[in-house]
N, C-alpha and C. Protein backbone atom coordinates (compact mmCIF):
# COMPACT_ATOMS: atom_id res chain seq x y z
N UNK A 1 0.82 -1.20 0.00
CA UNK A 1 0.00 0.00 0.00
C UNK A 1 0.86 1.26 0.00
N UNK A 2 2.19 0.86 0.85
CA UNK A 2 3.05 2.05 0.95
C UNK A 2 3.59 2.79 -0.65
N UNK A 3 3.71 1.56 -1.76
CA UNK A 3 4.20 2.14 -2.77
C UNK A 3 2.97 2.47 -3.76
N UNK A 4 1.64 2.49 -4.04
CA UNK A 4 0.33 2.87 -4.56
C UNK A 4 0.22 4.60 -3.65
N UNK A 5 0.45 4.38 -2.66
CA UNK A 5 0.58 5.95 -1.74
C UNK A 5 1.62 6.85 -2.65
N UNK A 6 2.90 5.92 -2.72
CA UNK A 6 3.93 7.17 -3.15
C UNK A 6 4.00 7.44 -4.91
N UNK A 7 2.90 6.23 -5.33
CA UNK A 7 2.86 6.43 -6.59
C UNK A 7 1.62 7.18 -6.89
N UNK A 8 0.53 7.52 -6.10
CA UNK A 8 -0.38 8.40 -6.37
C UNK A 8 -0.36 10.04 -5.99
N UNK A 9 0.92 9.95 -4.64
CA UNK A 9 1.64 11.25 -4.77
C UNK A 9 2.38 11.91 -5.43
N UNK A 10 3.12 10.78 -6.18
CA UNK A 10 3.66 11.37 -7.57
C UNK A 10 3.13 11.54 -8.78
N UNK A 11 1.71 11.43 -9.14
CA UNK A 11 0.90 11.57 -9.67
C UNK A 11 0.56 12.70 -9.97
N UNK A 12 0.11 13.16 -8.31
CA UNK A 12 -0.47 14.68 -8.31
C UNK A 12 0.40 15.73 -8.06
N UNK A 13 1.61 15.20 -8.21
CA UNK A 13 3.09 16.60 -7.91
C UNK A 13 3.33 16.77 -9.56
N UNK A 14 3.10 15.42 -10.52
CA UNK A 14 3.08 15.98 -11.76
C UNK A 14 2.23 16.91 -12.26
N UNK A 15 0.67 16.36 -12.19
CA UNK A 15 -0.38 17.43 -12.79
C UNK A 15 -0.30 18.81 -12.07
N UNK A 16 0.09 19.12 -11.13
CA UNK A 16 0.01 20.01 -10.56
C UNK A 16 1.43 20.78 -11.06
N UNK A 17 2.20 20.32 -11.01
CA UNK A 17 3.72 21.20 -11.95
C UNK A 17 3.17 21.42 -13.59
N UNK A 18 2.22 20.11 -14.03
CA UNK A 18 1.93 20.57 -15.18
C UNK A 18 1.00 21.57 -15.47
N UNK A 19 0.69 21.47 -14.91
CA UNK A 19 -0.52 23.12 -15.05
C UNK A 19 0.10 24.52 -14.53
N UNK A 20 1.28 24.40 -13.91
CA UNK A 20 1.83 25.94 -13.23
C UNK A 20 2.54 26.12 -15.26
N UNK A 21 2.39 27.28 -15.31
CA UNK A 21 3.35 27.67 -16.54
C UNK A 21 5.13 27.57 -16.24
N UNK A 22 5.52 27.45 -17.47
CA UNK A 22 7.10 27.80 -16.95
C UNK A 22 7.40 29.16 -16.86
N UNK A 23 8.62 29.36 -16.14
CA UNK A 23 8.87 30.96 -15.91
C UNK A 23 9.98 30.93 -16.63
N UNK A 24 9.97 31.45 -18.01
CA UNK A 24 10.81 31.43 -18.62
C UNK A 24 11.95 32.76 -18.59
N UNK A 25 13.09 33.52 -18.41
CA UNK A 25 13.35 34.69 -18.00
C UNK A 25 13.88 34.82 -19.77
N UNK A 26 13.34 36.54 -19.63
CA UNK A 26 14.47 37.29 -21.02
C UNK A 26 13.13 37.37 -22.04
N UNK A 27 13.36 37.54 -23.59
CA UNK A 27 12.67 36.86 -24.57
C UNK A 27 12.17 36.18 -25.01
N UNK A 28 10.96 35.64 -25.36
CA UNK A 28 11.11 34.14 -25.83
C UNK A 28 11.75 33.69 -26.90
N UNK A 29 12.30 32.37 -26.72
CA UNK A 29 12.80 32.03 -27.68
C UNK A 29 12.01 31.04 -28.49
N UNK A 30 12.39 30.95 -30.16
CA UNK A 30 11.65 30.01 -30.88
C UNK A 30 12.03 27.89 -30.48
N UNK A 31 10.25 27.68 -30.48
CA UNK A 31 11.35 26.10 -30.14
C UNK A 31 10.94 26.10 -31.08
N UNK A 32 10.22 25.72 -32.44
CA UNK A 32 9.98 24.99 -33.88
C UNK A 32 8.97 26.02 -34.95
N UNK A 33 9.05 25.46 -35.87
CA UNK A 33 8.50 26.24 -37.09
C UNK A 33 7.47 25.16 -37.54
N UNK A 34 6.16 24.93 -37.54
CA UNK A 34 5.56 23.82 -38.70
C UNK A 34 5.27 24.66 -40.05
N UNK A 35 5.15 23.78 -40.25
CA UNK A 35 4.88 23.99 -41.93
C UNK A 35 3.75 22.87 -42.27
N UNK A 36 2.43 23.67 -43.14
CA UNK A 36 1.74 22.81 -43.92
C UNK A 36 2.76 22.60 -44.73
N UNK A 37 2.45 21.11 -45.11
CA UNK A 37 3.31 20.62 -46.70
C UNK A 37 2.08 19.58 -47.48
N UNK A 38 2.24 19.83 -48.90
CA UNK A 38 1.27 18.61 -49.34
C UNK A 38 1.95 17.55 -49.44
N UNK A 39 3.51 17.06 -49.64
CA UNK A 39 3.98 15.64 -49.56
C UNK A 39 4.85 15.48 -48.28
N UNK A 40 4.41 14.86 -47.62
CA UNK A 40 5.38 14.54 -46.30
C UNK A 40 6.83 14.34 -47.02
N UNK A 41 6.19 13.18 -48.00
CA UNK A 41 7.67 12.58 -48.40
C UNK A 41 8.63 13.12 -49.03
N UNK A 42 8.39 14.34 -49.92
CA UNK A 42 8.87 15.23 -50.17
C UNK A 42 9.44 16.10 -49.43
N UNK A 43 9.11 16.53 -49.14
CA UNK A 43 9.26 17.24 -47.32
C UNK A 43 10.40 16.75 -46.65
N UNK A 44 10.26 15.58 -46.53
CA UNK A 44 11.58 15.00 -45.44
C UNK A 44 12.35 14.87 -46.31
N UNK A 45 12.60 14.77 -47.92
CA UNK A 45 13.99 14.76 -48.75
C UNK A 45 14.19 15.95 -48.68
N UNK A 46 13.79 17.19 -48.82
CA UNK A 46 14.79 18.67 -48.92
C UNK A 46 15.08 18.37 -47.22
N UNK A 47 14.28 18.69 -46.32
CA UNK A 47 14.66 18.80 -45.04
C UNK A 47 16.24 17.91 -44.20
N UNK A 48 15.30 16.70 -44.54
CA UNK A 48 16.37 15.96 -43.86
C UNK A 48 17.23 15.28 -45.24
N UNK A 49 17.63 14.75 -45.91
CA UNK A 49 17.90 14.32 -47.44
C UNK A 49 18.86 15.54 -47.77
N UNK A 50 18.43 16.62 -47.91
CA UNK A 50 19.30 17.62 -48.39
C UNK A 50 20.12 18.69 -47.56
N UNK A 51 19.16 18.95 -46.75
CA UNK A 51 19.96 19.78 -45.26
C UNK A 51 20.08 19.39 -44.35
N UNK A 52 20.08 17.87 -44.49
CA UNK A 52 20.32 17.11 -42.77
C UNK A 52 20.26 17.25 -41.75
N UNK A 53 18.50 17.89 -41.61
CA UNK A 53 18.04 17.90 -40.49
C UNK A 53 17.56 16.63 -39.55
N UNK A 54 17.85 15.88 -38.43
CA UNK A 54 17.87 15.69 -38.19
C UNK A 54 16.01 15.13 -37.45
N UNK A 55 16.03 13.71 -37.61
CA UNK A 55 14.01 13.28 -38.04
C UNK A 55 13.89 13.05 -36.04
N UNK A 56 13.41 13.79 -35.16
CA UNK A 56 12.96 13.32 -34.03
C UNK A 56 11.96 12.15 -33.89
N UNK A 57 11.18 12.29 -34.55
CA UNK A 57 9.65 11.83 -34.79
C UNK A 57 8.75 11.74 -36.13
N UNK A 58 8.25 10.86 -36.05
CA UNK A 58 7.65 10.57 -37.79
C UNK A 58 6.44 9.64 -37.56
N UNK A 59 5.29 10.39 -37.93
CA UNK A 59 3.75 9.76 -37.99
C UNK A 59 3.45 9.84 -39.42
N UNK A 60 2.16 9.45 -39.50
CA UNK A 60 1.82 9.33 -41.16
C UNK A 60 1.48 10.28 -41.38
N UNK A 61 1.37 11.36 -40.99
CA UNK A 61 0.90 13.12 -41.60
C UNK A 61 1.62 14.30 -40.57
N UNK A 62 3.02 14.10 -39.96
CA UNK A 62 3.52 14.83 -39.15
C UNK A 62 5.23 14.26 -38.79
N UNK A 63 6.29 14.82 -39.12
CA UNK A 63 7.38 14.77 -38.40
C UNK A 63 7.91 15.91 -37.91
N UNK A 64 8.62 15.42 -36.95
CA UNK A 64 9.27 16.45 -36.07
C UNK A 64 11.01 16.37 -36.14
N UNK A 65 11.31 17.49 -36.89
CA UNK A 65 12.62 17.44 -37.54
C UNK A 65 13.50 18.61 -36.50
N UNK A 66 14.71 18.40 -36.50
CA UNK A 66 15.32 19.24 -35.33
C UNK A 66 16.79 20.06 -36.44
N UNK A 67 17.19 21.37 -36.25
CA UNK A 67 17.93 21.81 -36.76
C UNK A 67 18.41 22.34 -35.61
N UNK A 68 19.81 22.04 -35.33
CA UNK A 68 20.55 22.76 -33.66
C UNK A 68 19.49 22.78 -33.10
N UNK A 69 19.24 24.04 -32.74
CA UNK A 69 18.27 24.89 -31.65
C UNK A 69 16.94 24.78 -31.41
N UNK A 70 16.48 24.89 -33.06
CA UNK A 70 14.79 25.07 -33.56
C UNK A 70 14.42 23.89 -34.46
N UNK A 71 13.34 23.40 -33.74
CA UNK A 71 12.40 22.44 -34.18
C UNK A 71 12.21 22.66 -35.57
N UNK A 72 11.66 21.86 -36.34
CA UNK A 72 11.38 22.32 -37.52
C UNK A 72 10.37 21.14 -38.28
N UNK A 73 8.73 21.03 -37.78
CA UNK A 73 7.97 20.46 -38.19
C UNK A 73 7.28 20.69 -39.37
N UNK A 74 6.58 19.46 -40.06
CA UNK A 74 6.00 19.06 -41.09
C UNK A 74 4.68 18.70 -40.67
N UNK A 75 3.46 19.19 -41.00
CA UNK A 75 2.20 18.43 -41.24
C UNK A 75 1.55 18.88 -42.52
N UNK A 76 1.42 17.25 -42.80
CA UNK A 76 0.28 17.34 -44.27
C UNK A 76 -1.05 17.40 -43.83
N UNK A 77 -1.37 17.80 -42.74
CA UNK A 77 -2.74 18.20 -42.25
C UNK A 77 -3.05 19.53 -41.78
N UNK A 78 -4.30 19.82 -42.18
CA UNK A 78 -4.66 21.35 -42.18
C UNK A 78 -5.09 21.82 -40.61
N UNK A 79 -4.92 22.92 -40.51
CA UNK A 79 -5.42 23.41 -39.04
C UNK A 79 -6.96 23.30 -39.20
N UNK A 80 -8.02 23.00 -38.67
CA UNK A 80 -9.58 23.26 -38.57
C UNK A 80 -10.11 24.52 -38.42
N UNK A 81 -8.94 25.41 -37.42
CA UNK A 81 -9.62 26.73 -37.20
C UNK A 81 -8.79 27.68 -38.29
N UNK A 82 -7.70 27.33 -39.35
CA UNK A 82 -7.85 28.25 -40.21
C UNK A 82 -7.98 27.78 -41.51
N UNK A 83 -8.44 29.03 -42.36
CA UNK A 83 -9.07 28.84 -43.80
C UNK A 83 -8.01 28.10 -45.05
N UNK A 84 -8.41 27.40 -45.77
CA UNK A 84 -7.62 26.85 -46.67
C UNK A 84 -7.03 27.95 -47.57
N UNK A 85 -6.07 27.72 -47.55
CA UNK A 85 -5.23 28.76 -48.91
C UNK A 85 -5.72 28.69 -50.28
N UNK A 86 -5.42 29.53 -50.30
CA UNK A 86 -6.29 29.94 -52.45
C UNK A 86 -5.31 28.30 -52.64
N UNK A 87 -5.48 27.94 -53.87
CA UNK A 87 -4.44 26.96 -54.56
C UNK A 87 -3.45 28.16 -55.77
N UNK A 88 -3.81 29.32 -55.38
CA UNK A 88 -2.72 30.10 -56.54
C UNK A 88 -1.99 30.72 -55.45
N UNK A 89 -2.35 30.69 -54.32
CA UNK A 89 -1.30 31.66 -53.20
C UNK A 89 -0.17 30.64 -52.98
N UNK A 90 1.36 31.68 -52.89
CA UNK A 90 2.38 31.01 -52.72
C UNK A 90 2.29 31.02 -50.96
N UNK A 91 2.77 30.13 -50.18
CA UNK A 91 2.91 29.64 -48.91
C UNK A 91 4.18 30.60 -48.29
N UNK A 92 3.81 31.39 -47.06
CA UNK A 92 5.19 31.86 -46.82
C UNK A 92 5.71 33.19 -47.27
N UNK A 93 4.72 33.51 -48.14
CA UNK A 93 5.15 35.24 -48.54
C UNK A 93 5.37 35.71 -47.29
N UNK A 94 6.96 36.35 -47.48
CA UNK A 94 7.20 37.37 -46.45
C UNK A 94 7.93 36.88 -45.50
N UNK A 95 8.13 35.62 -45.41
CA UNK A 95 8.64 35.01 -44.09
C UNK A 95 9.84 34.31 -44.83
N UNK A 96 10.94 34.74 -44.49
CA UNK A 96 12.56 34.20 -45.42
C UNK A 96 13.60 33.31 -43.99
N UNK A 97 13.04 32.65 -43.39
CA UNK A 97 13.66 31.54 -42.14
C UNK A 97 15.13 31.67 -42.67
N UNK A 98 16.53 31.74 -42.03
CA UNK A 98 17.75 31.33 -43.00
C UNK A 98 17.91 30.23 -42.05
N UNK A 99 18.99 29.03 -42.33
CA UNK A 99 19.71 27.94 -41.93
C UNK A 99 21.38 28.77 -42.97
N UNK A 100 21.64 28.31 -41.50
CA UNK A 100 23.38 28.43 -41.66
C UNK A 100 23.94 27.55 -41.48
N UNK A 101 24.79 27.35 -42.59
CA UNK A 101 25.30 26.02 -43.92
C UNK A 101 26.73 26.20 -43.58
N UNK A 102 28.03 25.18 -43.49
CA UNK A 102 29.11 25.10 -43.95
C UNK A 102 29.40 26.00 -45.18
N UNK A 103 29.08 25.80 -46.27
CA UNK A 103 29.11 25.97 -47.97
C UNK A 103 28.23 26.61 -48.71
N UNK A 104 27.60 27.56 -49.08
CA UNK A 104 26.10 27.87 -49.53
C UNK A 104 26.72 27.44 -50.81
N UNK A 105 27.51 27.65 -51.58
CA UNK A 105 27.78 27.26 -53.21
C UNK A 105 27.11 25.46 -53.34
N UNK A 106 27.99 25.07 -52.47
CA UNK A 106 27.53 23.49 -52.55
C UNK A 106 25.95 23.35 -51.94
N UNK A 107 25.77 23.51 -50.95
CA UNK A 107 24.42 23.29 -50.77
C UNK A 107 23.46 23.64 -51.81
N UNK A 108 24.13 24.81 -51.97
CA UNK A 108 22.69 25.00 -53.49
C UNK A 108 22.91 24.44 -54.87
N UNK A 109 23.99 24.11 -55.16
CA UNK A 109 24.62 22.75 -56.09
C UNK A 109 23.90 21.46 -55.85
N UNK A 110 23.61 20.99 -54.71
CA UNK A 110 23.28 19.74 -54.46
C UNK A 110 21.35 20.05 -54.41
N UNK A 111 21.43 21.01 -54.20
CA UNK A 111 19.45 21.55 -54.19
C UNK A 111 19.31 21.71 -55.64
N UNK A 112 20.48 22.07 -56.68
CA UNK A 112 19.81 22.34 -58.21
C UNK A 112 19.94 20.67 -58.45
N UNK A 113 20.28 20.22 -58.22
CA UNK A 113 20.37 18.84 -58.67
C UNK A 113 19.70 17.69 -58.37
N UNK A 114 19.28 17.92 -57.54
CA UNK A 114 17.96 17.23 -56.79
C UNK A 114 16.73 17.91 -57.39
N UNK A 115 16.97 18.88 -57.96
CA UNK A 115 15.38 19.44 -58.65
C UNK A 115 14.43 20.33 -57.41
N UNK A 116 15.00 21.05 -56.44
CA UNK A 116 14.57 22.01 -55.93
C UNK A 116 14.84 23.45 -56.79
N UNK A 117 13.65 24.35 -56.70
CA UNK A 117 13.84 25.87 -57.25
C UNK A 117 14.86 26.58 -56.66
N UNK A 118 15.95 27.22 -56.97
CA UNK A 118 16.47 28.18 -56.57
C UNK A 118 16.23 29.44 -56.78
N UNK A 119 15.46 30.36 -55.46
CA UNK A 119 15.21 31.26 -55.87
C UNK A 119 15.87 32.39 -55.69
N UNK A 120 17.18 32.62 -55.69
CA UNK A 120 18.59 33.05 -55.71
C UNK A 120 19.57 32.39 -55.34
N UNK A 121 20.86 32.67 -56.86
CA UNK A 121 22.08 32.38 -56.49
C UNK A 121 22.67 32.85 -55.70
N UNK A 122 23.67 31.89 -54.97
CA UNK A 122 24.42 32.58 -54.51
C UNK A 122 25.27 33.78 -54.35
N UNK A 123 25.20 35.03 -53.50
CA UNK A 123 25.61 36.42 -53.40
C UNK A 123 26.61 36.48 -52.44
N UNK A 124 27.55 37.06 -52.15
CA UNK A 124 28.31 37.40 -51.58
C UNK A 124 27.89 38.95 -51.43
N UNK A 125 28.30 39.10 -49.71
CA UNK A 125 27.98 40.46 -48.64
C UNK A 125 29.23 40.41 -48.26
N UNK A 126 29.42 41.53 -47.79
CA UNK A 126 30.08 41.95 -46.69
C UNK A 126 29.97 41.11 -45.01
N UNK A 127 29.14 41.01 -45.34
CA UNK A 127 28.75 39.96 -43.77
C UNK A 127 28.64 38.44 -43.99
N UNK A 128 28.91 38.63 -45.50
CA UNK A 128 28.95 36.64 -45.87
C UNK A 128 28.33 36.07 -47.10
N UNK A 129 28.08 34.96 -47.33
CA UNK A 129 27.86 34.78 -48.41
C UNK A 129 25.99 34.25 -48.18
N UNK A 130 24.69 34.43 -49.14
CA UNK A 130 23.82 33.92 -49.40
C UNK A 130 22.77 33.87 -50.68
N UNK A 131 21.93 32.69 -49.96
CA UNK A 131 21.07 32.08 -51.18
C UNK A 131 19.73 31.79 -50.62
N UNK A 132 18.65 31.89 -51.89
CA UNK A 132 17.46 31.11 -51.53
C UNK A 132 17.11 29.94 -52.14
N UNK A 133 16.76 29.05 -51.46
CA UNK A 133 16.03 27.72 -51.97
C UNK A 133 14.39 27.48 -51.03
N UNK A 134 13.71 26.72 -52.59
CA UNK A 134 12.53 26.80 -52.47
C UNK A 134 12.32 25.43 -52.02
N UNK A 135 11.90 24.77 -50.79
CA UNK A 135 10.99 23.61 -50.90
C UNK A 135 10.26 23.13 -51.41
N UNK A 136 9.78 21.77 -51.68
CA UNK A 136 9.05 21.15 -52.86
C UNK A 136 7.05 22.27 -52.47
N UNK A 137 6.87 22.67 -51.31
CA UNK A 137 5.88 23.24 -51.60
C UNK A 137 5.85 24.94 -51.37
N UNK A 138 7.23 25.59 -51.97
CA UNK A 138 7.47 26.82 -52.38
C UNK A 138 7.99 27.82 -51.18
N UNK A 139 7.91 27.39 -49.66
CA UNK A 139 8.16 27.94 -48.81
C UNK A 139 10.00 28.47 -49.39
N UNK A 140 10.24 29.63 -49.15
CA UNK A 140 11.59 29.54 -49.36
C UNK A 140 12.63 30.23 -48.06
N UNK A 141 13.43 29.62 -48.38
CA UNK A 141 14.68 29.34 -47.14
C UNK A 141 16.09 29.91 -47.66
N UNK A 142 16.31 31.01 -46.69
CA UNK A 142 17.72 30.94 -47.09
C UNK A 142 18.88 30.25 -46.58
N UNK A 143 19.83 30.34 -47.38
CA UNK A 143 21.10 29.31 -46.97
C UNK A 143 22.18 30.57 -46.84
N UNK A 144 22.61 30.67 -45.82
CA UNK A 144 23.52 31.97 -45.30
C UNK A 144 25.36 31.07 -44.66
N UNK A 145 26.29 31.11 -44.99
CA UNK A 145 27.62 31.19 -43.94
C UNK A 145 28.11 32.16 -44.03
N UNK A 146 28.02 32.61 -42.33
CA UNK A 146 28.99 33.82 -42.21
C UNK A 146 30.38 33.79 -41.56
N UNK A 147 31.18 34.37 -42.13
CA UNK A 147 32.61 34.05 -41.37
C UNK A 147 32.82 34.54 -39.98
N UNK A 148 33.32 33.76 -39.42
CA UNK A 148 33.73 34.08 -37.74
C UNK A 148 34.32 34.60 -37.27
């Protein structure tokens, strides 16, 4: 009985921590990005296949892909509470995410060749070199290394 006692006290020290919020100090920071996508499977070849992100988790309409810091999910399922997108609207207007690459020349070498859009070559800045590449459902990403 003694261990049903200490296992129903640890029960209620969880729900009860789970319902206090965390106190997070400073800014918040981002944990993940989802993304509608229409092919999962597609999806996980640019992601993980081409920028080697790294697959946490994988259901039949959802993975959970990790880049360093920030999450970086996939669902081929729609939210309920928002409206379906035109089918002529591009996904992502306005929102340019970068991932910082070893190489942007090669990375986007290995994205023209695989048959992803590039939607800029590679440029060289003053602060470094970058590029955009488009995912198989148009979201586009830049590919940035900056020197140290």
């Amino acid at each position: 009985m003694k261990g049903a006692t200490h296992l129903i006290a640890l029960s209620i020290a969880l729900v009860a921590s789970a319902q206090e919020p965390r106190k997070l100090s400073g800014p918040p920071k981002i944990d993940h990005i989802l993304l509608e996508v229409s092919d999962l499977k597609k999806s996980i070849a640019f992601y993980h296949d081409l920028l080697g992100l790294e697959i946490k988790s994988q259901g039949k309409d959802f993975v959970m892909l990790e880049s360093g810091n920030v999450g970086v999910f996939l669902s081929s399922t729609h939210w309920d509470w928002d409206e379906k997108r035109p089918a002529n609207s591009r996904p992502g207007w306005g929102i340019y995410p970068h991932f910082a690459v070893a190489d942007v020349a090669a990375t986007v070498e290995r994205a023209r060749k695989a048959g992803y859009r590039i939607a800029q070559e590679p440029r060289k800045y003053d602060w470094g070199r970058e590029a955009f590449v488009a995912d198989p459902d148009g979201y586009v990403w830049a590919l940035v290394n900056v020197p140290k």
